[in-house]
PDB file of N, CA and C in Angstrom:
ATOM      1  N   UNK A   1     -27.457   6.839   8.162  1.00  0.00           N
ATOM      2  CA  UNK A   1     -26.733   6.226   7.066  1.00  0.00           C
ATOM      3  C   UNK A   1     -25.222   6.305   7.306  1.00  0.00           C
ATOM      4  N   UNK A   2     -24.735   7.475   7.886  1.00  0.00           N
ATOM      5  CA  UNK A   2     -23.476   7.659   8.086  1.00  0.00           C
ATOM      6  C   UNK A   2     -22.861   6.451   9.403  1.00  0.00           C
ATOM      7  N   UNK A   3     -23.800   6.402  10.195  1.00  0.00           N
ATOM      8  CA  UNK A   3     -23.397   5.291  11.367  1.00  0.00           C
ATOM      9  C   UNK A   3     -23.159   4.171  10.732  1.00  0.00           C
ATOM     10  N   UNK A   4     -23.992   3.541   9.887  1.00  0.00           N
ATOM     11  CA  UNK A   4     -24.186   2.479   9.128  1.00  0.00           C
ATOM     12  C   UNK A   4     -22.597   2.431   8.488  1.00  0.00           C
ATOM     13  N   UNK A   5     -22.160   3.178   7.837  1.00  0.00           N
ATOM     14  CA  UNK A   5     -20.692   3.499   7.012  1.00  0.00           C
ATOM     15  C   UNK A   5     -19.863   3.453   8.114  1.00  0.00           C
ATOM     16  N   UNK A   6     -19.921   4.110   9.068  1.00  0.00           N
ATOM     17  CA  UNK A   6     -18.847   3.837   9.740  1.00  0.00           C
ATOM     18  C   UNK A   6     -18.540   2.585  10.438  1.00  0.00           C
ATOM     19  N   UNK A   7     -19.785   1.899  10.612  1.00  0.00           N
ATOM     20  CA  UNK A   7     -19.519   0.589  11.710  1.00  0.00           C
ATOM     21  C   UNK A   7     -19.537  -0.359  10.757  1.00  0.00           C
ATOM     22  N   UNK A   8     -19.768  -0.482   9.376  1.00  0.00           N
ATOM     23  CA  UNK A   8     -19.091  -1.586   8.402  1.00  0.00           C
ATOM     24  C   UNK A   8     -17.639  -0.839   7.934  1.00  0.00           C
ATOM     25  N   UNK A   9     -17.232   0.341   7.724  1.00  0.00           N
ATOM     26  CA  UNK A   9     -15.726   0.484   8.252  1.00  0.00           C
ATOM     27  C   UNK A   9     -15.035  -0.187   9.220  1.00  0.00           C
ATOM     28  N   UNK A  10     -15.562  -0.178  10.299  1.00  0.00           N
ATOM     29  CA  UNK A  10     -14.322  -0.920  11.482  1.00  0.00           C
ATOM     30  C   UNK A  10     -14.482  -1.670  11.196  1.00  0.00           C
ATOM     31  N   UNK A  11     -15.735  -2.838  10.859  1.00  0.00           N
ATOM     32  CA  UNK A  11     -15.249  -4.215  10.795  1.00  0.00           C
ATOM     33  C   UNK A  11     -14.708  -4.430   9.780  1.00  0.00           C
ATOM     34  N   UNK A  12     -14.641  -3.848   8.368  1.00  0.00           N
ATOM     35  CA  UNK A  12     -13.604  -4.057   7.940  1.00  0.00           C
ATOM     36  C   UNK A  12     -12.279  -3.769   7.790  1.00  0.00           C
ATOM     37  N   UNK A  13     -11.755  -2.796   8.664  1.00  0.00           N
ATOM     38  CA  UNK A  13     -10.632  -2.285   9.151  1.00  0.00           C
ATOM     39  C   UNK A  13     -10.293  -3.857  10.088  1.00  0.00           C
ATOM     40  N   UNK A  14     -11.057  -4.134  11.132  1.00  0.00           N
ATOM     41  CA  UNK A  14     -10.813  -5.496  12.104  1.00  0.00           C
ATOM     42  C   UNK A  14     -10.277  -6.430  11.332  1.00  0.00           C
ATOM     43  N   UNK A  15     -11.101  -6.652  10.113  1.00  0.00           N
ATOM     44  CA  UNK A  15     -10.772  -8.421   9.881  1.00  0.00           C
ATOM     45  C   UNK A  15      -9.801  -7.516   8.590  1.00  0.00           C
ATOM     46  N   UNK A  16      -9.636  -6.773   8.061  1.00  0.00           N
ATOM     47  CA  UNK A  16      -8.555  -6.741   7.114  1.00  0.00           C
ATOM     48  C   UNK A  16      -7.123  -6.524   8.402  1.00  0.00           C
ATOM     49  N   UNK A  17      -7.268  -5.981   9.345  1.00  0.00           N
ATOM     50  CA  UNK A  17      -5.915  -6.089  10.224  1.00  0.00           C
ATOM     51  C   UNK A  17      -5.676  -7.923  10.844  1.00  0.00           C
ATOM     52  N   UNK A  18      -6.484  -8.178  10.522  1.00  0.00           N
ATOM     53  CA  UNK A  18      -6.215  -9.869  10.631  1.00  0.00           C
ATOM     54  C   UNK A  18      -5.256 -10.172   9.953  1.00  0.00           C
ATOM     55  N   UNK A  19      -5.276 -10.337   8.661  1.00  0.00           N
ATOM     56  CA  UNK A  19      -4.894 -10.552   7.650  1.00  0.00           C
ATOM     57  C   UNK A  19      -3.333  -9.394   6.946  1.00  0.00           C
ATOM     58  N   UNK A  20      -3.110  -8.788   7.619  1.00  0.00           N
ATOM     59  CA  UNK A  20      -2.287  -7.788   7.072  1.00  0.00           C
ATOM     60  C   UNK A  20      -0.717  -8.735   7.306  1.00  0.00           C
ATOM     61  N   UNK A  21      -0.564  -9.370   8.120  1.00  0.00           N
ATOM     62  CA  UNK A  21       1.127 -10.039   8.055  1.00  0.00           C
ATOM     63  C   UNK A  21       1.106 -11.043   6.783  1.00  0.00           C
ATOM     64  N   UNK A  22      -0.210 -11.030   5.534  1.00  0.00           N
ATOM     65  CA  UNK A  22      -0.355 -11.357   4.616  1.00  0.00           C
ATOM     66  C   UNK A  22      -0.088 -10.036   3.555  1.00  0.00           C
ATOM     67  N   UNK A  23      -0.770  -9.363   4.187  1.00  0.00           N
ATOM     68  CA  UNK A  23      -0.732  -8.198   2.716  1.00  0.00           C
ATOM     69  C   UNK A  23       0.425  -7.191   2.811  1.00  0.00           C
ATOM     70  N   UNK A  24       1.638  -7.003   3.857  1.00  0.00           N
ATOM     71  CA  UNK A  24       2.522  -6.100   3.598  1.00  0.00           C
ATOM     72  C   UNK A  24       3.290  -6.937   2.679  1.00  0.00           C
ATOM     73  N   UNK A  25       4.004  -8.059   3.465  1.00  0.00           N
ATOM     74  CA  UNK A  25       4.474  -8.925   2.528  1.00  0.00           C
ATOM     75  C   UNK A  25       4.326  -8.888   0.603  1.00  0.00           C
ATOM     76  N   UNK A  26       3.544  -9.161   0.117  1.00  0.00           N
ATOM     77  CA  UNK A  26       2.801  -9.253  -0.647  1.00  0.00           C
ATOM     78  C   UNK A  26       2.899  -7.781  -1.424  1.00  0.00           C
ATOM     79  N   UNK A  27       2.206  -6.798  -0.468  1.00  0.00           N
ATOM     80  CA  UNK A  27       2.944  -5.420  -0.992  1.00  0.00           C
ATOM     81  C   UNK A  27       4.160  -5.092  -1.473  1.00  0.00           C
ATOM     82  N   UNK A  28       5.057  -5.157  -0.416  1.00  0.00           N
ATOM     83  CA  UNK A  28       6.643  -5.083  -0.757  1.00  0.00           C
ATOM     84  C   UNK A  28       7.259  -6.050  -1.962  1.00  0.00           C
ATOM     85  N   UNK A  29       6.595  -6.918  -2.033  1.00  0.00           N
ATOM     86  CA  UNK A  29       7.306  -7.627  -3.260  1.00  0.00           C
ATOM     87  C   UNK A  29       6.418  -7.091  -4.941  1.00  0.00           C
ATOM     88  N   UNK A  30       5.254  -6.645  -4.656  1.00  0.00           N
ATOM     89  CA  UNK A  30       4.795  -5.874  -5.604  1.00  0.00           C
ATOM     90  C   UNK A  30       5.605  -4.902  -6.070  1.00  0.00           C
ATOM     91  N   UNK A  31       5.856  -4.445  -5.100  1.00  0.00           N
ATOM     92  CA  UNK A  31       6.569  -2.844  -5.271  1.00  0.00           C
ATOM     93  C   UNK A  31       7.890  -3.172  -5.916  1.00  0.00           C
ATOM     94  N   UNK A  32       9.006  -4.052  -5.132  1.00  0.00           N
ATOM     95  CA  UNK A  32       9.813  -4.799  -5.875  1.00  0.00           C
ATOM     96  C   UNK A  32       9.639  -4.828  -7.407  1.00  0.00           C
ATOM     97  N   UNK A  33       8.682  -5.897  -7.509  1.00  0.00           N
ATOM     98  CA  UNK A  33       8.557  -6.172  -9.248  1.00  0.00           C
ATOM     99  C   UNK A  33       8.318  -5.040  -9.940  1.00  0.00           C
ATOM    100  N   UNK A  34       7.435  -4.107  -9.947  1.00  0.00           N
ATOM    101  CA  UNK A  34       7.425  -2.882  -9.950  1.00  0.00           C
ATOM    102  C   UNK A  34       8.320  -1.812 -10.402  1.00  0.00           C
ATOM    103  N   UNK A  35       9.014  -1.648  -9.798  1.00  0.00           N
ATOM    104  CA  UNK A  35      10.784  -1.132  -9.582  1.00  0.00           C
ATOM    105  C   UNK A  35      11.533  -1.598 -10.259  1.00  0.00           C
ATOM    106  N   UNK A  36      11.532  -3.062 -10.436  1.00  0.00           N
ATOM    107  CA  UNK A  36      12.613  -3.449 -11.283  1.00  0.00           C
ATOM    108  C   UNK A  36      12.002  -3.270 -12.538  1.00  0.00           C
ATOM    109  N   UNK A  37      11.253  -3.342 -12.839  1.00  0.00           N
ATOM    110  CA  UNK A  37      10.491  -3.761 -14.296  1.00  0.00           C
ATOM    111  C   UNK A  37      10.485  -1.918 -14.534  1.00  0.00           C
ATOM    112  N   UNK A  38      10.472  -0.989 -13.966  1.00  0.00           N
ATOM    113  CA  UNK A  38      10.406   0.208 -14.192  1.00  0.00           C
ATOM    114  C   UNK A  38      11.983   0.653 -14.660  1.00  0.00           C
ATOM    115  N   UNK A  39      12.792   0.198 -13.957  1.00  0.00           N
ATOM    116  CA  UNK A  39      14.154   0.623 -14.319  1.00  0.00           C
ATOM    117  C   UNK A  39      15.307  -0.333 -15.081  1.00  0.00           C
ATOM    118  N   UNK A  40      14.706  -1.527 -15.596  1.00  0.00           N
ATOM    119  CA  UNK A  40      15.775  -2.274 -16.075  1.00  0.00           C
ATOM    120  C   UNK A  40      16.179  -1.696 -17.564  1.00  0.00           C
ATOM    121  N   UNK A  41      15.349  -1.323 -18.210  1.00  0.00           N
ATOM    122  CA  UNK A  41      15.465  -1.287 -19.420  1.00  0.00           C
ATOM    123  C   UNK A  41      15.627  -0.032 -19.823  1.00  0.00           C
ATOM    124  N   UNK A  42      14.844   0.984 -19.015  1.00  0.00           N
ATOM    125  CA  UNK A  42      14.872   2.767 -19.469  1.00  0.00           C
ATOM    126  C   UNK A  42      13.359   2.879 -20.353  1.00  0.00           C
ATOM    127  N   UNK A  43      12.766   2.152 -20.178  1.00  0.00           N
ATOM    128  CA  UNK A  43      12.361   2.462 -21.284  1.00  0.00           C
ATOM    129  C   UNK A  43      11.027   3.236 -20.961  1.00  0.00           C
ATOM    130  N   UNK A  44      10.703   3.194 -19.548  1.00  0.00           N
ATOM    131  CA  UNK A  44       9.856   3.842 -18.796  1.00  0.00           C
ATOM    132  C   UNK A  44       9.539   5.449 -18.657  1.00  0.00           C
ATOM    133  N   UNK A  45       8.337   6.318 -19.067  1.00  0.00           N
ATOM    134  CA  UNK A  45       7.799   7.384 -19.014  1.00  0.00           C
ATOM    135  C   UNK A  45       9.175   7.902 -17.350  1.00  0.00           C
ATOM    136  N   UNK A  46       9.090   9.329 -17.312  1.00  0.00           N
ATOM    137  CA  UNK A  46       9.414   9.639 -15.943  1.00  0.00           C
ATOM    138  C   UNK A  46       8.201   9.820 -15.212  1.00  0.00           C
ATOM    139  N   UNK A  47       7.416  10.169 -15.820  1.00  0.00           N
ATOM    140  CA  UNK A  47       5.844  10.098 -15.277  1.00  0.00           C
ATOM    141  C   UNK A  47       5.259   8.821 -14.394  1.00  0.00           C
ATOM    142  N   UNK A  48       5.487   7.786 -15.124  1.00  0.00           N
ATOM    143  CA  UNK A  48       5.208   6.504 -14.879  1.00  0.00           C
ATOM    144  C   UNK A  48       6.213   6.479 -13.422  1.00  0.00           C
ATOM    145  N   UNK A  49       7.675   6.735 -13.628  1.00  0.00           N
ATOM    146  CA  UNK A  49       8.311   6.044 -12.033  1.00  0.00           C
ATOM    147  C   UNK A  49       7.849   7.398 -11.201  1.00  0.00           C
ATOM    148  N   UNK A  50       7.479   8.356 -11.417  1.00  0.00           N
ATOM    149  CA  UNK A  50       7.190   8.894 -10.405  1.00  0.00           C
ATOM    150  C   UNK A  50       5.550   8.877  -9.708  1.00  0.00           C
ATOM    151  N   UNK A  51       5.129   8.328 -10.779  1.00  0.00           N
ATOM    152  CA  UNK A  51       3.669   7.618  -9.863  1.00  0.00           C
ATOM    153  C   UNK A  51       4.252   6.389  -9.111  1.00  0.00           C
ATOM    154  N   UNK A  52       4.627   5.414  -9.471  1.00  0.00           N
ATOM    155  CA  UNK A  52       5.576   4.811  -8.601  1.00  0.00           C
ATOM    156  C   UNK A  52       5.929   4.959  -7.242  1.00  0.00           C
ATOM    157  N   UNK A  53       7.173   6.029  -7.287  1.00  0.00           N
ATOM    158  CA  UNK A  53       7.467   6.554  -6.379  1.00  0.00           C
ATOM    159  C   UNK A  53       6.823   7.189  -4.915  1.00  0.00           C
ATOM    160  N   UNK A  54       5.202   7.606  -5.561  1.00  0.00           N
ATOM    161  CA  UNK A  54       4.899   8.112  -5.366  1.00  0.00           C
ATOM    162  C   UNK A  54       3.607   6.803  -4.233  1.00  0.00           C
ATOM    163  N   UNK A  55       3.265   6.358  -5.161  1.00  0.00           N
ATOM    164  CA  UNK A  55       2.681   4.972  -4.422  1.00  0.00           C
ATOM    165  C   UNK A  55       3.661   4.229  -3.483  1.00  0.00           C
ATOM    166  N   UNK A  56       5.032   4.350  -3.966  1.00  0.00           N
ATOM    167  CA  UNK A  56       5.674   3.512  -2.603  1.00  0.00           C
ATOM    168  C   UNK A  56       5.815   4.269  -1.006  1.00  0.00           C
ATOM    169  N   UNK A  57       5.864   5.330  -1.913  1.00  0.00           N
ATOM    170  CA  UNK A  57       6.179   6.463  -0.062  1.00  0.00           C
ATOM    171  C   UNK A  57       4.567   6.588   0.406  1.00  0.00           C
ATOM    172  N   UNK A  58       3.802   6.161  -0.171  1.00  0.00           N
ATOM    173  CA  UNK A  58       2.172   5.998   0.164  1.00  0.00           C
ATOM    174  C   UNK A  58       1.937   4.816   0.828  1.00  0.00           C
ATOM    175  N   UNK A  59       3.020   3.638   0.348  1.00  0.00           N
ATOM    176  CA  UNK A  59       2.432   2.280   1.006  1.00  0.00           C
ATOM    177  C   UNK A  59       3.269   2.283   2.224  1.00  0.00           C
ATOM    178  N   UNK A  60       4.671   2.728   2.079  1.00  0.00           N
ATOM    179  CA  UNK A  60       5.180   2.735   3.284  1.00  0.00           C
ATOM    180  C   UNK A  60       4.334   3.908   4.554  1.00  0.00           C
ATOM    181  N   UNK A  61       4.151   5.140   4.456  1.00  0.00           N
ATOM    182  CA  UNK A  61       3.499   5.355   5.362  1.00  0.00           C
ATOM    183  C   UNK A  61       1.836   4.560   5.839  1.00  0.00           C
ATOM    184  N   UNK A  62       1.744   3.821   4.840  1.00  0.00           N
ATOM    185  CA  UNK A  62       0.635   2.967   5.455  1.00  0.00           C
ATOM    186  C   UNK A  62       0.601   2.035   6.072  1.00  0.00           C
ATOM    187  N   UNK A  63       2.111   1.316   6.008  1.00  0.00           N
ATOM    188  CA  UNK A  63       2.447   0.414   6.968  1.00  0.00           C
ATOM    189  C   UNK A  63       3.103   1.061   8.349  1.00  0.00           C
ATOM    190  N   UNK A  64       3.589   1.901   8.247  1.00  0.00           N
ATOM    191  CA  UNK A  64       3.922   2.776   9.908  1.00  0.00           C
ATOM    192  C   UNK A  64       2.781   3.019  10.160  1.00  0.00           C
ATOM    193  N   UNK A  65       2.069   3.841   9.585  1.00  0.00           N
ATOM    194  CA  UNK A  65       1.252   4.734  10.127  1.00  0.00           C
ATOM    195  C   UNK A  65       0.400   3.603  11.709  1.00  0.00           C
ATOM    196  N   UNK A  66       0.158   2.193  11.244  1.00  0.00           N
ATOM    197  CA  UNK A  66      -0.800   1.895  12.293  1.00  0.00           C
ATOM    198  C   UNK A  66       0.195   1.446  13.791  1.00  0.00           C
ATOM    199  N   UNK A  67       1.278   1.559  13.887  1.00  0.00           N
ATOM    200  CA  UNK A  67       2.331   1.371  14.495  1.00  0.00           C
ATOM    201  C   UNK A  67       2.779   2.520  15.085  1.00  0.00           C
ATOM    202  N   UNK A  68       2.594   4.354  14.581  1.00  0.00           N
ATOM    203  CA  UNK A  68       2.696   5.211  14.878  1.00  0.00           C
ATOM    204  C   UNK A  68       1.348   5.510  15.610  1.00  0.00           C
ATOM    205  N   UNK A  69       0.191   4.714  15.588  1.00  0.00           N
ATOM    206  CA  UNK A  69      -0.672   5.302  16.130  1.00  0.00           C
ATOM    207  C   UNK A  69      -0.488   4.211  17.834  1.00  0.00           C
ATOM    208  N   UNK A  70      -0.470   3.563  17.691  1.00  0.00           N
ATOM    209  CA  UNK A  70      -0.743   2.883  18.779  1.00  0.00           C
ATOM    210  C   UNK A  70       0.034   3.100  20.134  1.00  0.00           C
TER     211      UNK A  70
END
């Protein structure tokens, strides 16, 4: 069962790295809207931007990370 999990992992690791000069893009401007909409007004929990925060230093090492491996 575990083989089974892992080898529909890679292929979807394969065809989602197809597609990724779609989804950083796409990311980063999330994060953008995000950010701004978190700090324009104040009106935001500190809780709230630091999940935030906390998701952006998460997405950015997810975009190195496959660039650090190779």
């Amino acid at each position: 069962m575990l083989g089974t999990l892992g080898i529909a992992s890679g292929a979807l690791a394969a065809r989602m790295a197809e597609i990724q000069i779609v989804l950083i893009p796409v990311s980063v401007v999330s994060l953008a809207v995000a950010h701004y909409l978190a700090y324009r007004n104040g009106h935001r929990t500190t809780r709230q931007r630091s999940w935030l925060w906390i998701v952006s230093v998460m997405s950015v090492a997810f975009w190195v990370l496959p660039l650090a491996i190779r």
